[in-house]
C-alpha atoms as a PDB file:
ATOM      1  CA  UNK A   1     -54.575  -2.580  47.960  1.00  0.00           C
ATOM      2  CA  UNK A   2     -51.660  -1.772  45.967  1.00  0.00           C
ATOM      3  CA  UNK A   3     -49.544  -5.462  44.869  1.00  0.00           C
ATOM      4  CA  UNK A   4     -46.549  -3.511  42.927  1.00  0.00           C
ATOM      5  CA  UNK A   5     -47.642  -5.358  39.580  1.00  0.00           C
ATOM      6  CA  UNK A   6     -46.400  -3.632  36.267  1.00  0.00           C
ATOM      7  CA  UNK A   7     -48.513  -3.869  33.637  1.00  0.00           C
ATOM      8  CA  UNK A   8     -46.458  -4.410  30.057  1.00  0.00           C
ATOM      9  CA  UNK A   9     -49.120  -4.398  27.832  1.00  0.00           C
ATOM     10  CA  UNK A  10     -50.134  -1.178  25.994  1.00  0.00           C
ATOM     11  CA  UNK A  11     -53.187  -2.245  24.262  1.00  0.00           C
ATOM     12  CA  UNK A  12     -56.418  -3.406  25.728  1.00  0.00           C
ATOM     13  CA  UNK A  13     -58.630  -5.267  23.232  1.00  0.00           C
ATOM     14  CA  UNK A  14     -61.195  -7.449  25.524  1.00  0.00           C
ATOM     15  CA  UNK A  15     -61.320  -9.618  28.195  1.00  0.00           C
ATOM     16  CA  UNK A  16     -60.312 -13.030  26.936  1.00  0.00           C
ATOM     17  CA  UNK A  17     -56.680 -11.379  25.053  1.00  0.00           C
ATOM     18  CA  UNK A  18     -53.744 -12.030  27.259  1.00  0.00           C
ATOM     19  CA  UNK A  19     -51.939  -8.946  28.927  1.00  0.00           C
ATOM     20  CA  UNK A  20     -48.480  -9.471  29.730  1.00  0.00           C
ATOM     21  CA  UNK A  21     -47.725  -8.189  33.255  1.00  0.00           C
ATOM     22  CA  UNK A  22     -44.655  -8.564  35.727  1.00  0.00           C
ATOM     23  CA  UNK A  23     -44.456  -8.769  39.144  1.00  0.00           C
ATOM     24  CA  UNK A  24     -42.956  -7.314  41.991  1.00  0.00           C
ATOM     25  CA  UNK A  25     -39.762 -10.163  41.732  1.00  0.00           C
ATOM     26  CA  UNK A  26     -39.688  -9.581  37.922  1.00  0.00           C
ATOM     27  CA  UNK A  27     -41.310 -12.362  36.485  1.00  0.00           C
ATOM     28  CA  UNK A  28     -42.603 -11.436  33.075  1.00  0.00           C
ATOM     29  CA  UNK A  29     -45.899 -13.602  32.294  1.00  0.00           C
ATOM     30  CA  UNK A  30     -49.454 -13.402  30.613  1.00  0.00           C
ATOM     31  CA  UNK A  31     -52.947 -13.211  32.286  1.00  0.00           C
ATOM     32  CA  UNK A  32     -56.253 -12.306  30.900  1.00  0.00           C
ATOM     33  CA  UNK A  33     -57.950  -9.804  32.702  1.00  0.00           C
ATOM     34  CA  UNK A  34     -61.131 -12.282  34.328  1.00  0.00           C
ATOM     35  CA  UNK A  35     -58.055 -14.684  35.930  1.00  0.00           C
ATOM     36  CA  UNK A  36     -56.610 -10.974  37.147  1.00  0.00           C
ATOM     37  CA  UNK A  37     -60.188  -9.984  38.583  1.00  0.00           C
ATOM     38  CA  UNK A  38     -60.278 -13.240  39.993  1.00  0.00           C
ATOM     39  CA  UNK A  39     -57.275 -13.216  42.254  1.00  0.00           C
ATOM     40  CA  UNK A  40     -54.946 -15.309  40.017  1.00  0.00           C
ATOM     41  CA  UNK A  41     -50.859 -13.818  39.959  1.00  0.00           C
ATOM     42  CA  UNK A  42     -48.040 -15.009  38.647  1.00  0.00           C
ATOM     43  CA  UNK A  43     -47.666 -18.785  38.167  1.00  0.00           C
ATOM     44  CA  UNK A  44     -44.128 -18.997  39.049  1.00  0.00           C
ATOM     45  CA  UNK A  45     -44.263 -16.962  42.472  1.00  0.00           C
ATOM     46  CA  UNK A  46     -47.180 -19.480  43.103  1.00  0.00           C
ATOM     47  CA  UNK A  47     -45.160 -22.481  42.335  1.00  0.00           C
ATOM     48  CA  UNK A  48     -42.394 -21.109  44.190  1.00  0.00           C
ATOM     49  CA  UNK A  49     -44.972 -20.576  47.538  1.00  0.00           C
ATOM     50  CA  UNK A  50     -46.440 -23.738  47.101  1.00  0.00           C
ATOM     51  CA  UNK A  51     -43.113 -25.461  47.235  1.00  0.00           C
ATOM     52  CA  UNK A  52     -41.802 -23.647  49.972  1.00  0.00           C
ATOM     53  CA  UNK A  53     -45.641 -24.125  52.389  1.00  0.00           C
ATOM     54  CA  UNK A  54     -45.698 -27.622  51.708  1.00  0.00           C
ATOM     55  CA  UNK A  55     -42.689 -29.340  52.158  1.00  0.00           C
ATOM     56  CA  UNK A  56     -40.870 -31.357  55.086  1.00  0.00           C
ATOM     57  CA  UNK A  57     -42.972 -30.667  58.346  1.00  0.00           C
ATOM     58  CA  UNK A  58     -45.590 -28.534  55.859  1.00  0.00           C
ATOM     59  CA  UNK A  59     -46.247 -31.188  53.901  1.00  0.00           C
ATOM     60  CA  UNK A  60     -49.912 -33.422  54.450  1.00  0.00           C
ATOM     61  CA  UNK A  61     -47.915 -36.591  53.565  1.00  0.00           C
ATOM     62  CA  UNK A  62     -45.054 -35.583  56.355  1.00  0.00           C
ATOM     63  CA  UNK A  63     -44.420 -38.940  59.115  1.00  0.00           C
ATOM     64  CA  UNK A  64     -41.825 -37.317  61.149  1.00  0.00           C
ATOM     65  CA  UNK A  65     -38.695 -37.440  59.193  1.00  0.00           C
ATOM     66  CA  UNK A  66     -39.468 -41.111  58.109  1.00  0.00           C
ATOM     67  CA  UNK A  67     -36.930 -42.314  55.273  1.00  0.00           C
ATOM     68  CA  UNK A  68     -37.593 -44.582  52.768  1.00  0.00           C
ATOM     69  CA  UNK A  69     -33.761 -45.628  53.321  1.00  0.00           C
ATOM     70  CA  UNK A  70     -33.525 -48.790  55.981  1.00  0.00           C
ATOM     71  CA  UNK A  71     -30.669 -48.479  58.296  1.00  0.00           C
ATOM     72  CA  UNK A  72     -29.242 -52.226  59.019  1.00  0.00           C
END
């Protein structure tokens, strides 16, 4: 499966040293290749998704458009 990741780096020492990588909406970041291998991308895309699949009806702590604000 091809994810349109760019690989910065040039130099591979080992497993544990950071590779700096960008993905496909440009985000420049660091990995090491185990978290790679073991599915994890780029942080901010993640926060980003996150945000975005739990939020107002998404969300587990949703009560139907409740406010906080009281109406008198």
């Amino acid at each position: 499966m091809k994810e349109n990741y760019t690989l910065i780096s040039t130099e591979y020492k080992n497993a544990r040293s950071p590779l700096e990588c960008k993905c496909p909406k440009g985000h420049v970041y660091k990995t090491r290749w185990y978290n790679w291998k073991t599915g994890y991308r780029c942080n901010e895309c993640a926060n980003i998704n996150y945000s975005i699949n739990f939020s107002g009806e998404n969300s587990p702590t949703w009560k139907g458009g409740l406010s906080l604000h009281i109406i008198s």
